[in-house]
Protein backbone atom coordinates (compact mmCIF):
# COMPACT_ATOMS: atom_id res chain seq x y z
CA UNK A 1 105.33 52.04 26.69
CA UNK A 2 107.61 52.04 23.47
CA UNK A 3 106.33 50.93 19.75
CA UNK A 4 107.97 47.54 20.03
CA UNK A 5 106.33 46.72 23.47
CA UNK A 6 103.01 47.65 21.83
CA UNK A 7 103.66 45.47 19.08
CA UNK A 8 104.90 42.75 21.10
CA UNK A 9 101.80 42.75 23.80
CA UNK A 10 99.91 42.61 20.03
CA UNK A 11 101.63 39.43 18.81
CA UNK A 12 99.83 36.42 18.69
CA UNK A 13 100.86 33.66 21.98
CA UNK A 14 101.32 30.01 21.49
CA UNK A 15 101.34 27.76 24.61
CA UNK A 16 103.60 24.53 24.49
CA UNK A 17 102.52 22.69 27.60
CA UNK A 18 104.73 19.64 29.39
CA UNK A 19 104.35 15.63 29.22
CA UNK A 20 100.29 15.81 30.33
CA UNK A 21 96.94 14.60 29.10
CA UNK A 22 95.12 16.94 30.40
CA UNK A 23 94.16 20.67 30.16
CA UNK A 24 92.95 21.28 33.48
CA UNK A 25 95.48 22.81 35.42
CA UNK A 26 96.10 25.39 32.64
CA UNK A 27 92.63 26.82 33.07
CA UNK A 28 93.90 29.37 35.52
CA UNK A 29 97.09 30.64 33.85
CA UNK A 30 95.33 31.47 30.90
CA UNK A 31 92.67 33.50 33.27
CA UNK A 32 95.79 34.94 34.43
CA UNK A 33 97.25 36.13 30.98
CA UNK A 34 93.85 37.61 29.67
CA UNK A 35 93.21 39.43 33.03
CA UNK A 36 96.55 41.22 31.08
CA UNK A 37 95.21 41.44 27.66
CA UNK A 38 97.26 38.49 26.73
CA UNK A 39 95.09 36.55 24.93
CA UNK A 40 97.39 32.95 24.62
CA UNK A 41 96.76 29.87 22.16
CA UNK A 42 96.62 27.11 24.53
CA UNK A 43 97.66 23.98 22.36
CA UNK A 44 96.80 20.28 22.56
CA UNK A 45 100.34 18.62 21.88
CA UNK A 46 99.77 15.23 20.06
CA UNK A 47 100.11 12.01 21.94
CA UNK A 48 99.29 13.86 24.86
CA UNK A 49 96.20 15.84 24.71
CA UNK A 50 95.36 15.28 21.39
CA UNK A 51 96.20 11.36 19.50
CA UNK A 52 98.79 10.08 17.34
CA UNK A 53 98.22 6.83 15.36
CA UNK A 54 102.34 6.40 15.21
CA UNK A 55 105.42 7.44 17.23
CA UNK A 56 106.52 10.93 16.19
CA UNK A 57 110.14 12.23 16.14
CA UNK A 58 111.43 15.68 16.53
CA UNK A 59 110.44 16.77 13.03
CA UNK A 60 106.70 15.70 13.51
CA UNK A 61 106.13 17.96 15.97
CA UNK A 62 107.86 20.91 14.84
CA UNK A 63 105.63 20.15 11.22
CA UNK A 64 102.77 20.51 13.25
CA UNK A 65 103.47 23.45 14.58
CA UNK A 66 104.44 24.91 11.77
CA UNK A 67 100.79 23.97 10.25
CA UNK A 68 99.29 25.71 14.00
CA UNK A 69 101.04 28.93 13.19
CA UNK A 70 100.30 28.92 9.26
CA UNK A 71 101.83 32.15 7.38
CA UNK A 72 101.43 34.57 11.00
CA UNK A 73 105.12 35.86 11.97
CA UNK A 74 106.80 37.73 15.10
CA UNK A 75 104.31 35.41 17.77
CA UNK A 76 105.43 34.82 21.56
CA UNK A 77 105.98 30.89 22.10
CA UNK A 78 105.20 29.73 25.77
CA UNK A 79 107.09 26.04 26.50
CA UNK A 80 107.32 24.36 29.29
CA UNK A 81 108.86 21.31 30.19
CA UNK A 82 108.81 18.60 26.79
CA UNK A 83 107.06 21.74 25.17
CA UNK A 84 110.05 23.71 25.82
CA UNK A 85 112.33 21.38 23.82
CA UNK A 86 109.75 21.04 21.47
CA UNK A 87 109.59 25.38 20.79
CA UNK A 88 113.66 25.43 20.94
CA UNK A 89 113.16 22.97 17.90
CA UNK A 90 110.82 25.02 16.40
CA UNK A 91 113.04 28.32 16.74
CA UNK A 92 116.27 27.02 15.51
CA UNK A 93 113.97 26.25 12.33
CA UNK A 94 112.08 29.18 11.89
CA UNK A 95 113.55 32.32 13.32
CA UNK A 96 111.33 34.23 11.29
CA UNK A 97 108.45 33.26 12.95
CA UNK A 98 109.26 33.62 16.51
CA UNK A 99 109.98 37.15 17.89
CA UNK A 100 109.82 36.00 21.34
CA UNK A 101 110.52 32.41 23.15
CA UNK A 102 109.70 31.80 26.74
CA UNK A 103 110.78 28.79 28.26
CA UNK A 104 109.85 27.40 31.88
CA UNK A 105 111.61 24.86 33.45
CA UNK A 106 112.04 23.00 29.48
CA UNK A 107 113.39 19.59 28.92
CA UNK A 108 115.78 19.46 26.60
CA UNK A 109 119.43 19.32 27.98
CA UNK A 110 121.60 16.74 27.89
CA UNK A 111 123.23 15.23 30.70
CA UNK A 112 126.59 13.05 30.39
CA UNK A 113 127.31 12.52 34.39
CA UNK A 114 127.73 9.02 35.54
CA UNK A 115 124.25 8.86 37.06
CA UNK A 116 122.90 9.99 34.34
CA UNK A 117 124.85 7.62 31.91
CA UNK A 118 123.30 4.66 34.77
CA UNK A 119 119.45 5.97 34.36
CA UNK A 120 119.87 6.10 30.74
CA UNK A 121 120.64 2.50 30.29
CA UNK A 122 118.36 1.39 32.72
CA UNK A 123 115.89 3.21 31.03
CA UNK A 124 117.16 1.69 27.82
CA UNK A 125 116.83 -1.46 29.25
CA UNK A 126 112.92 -0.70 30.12
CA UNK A 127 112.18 0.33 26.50
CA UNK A 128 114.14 -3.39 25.12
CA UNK A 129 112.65 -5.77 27.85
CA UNK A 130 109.18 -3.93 28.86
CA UNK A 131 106.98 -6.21 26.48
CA UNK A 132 108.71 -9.23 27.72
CA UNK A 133 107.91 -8.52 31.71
CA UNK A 134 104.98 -9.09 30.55
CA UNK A 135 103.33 -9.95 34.12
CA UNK A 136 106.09 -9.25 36.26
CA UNK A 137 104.75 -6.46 37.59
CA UNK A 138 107.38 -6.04 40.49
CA UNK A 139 109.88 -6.36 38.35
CA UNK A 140 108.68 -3.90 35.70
CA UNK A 141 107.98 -1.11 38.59
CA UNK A 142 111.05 -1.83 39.99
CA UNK A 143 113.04 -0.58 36.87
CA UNK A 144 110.57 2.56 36.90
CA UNK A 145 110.96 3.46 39.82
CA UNK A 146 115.32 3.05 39.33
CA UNK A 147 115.23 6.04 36.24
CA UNK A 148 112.05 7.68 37.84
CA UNK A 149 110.25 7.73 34.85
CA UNK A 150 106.54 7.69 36.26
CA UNK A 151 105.59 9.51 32.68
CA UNK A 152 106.83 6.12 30.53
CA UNK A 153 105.21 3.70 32.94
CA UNK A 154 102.16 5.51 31.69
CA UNK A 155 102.77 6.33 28.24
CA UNK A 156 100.90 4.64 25.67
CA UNK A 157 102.93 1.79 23.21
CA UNK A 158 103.40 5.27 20.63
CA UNK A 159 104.20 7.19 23.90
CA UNK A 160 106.89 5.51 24.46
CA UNK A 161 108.65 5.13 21.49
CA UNK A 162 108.18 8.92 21.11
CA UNK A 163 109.68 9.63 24.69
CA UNK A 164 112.58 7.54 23.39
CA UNK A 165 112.73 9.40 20.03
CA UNK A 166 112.65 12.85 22.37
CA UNK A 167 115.47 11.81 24.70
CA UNK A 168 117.63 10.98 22.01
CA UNK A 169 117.13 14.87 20.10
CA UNK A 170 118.12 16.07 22.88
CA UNK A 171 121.75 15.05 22.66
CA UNK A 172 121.44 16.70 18.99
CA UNK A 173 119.35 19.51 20.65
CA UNK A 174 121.93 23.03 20.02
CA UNK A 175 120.79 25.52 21.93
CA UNK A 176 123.46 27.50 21.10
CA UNK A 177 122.14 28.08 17.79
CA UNK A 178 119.05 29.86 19.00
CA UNK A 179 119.01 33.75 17.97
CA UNK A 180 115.58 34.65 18.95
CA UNK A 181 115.61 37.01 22.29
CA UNK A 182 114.70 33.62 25.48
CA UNK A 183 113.37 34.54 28.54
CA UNK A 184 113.97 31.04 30.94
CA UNK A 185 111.89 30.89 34.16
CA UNK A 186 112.71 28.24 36.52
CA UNK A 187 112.02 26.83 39.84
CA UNK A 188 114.61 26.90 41.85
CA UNK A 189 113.50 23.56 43.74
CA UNK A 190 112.74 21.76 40.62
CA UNK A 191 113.29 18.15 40.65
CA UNK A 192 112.26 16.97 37.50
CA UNK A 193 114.59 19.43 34.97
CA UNK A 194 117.08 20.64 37.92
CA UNK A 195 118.00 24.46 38.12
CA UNK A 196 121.62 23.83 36.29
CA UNK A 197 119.28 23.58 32.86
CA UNK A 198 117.92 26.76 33.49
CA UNK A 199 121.50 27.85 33.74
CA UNK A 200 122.95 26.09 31.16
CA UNK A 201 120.34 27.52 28.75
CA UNK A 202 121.20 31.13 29.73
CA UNK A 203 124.76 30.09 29.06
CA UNK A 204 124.11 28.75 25.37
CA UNK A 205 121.82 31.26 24.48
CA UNK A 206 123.21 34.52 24.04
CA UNK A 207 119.97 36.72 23.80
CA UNK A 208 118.29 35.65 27.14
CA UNK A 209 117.56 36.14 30.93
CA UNK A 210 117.67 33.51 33.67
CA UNK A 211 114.60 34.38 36.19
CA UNK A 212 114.76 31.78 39.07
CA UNK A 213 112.18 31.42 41.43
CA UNK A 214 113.17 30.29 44.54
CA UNK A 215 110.00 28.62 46.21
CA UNK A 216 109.04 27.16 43.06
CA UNK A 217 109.28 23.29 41.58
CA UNK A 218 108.78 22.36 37.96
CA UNK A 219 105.60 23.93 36.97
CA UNK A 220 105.84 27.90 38.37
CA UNK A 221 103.34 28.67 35.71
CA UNK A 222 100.53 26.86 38.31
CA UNK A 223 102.07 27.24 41.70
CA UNK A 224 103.41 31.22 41.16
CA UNK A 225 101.27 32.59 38.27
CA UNK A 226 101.20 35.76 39.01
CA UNK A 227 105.49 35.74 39.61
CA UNK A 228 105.36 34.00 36.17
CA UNK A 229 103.34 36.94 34.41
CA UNK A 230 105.13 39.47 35.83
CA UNK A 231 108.07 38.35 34.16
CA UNK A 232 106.07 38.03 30.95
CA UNK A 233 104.98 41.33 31.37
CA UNK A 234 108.30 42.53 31.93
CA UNK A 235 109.76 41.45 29.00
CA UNK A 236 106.90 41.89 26.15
């Protein structure tokens, strides 16, 4: 093992995790990682796991993790899903800070096609009318279920306003910008953040490497852990 992988496997790990309230799931990853001496910050990402009292925008959260990291430099971010787009942010502000970014199957891309363009303004239409459905429950899961959004039908009031704050960075989002070496694991079957982000990512980004998984979904990190730390491994 060189110097730089033994500084590297030394640097301190932050964990981003996706659009959940809960921990629970994560339990056995981070067994995973410190079975590796990898011991990993596993974060509670406001309005999620941890409360907001307001809607945050872009800005808000990469504040707060600015205040999580405090003055340490050269640590390994871990995002996946919104806590990918959420440690792109993050790197395009602070370089400095970052020596190594790891993104599975991250939200953040942003999609022009005609379907898309459709689901938008449906969606759209959920965050102007939702309040005044009121009742009309049918008619309320009806427009839910037309953009698929199962994670703003159960968003809180903030929640959603924040979703809506998140969708629209991501048409600012340049991931073209980022300079820190990107490793991008995805699942290949994923449904939620299709392959052709993982792709589009490795495109933008000149320092990184597509891994693909082919019998995985959206969350690898939980279904192929040990695929997902090998990769890790590989590249720290």
């Amino acid at each position: 093992m060189n110097q730089s992988s033994i500084i590297n496997r030394q640097s301190s790990i932050y964990i981003l995790h996706g659009w959940t309230y809960t921990l629970d799931r994560w339990g056995r990853f981070a067994k995973e990682l410190e079975a590796k001496d990898l011991k990993a910050n596993l974060l509670k990402i406001p309005g999620l796991t941890e409360e907001i009292d307001r809607p945050w925008i872009m800005e808000d959260y990469v504040s707060w993790l600015s205040k999580k990291i405090k003055s340490e430099k050269n640590i390994i971010l871990i995002g996946h899903s919104n806590g990918g787009r959420i440690a792109m942010a993050f790197s395009m502000k602070y370089p400095n800070k970052v020596s190594k970014l790891i993104l599975i199957d991250s939200a953040g891309i942003y999609h022009n096609e005609l379907y898309i363009k459709l689901k938008r303004k449906v969606f759209n239409t959920i965050a102007k009318t939702g309040r005044k459905l009121g009742r009309m429950g049918i008619a309320r899961d009806f427009l839910y279920f037309l953009t698929g959004e199962k994670d703003y039908k159960e968003a809180s009031e903030n929640m959603k306003k924040t979703m809506i704050n998140l969708l629209k960075f991501d048409k600012t989002l340049k991931a073209e910008k980022i300079s820190i070496p990107t490793i991008i694991i995805w699942g290949k079957k994923d449904s939620i953040t299709p392959v052709v982000d993982g792709k589009i990512l490795n495109k933008k980004i000149a320092d990184s490497k597509l891994y693909i998984l082919k019998n995985s979904r959206h969350s690898p990190q939980f279904t192929h852990p040990k695929e997902v730390i090998d990769i890790i491994l590989k590249n720290i």
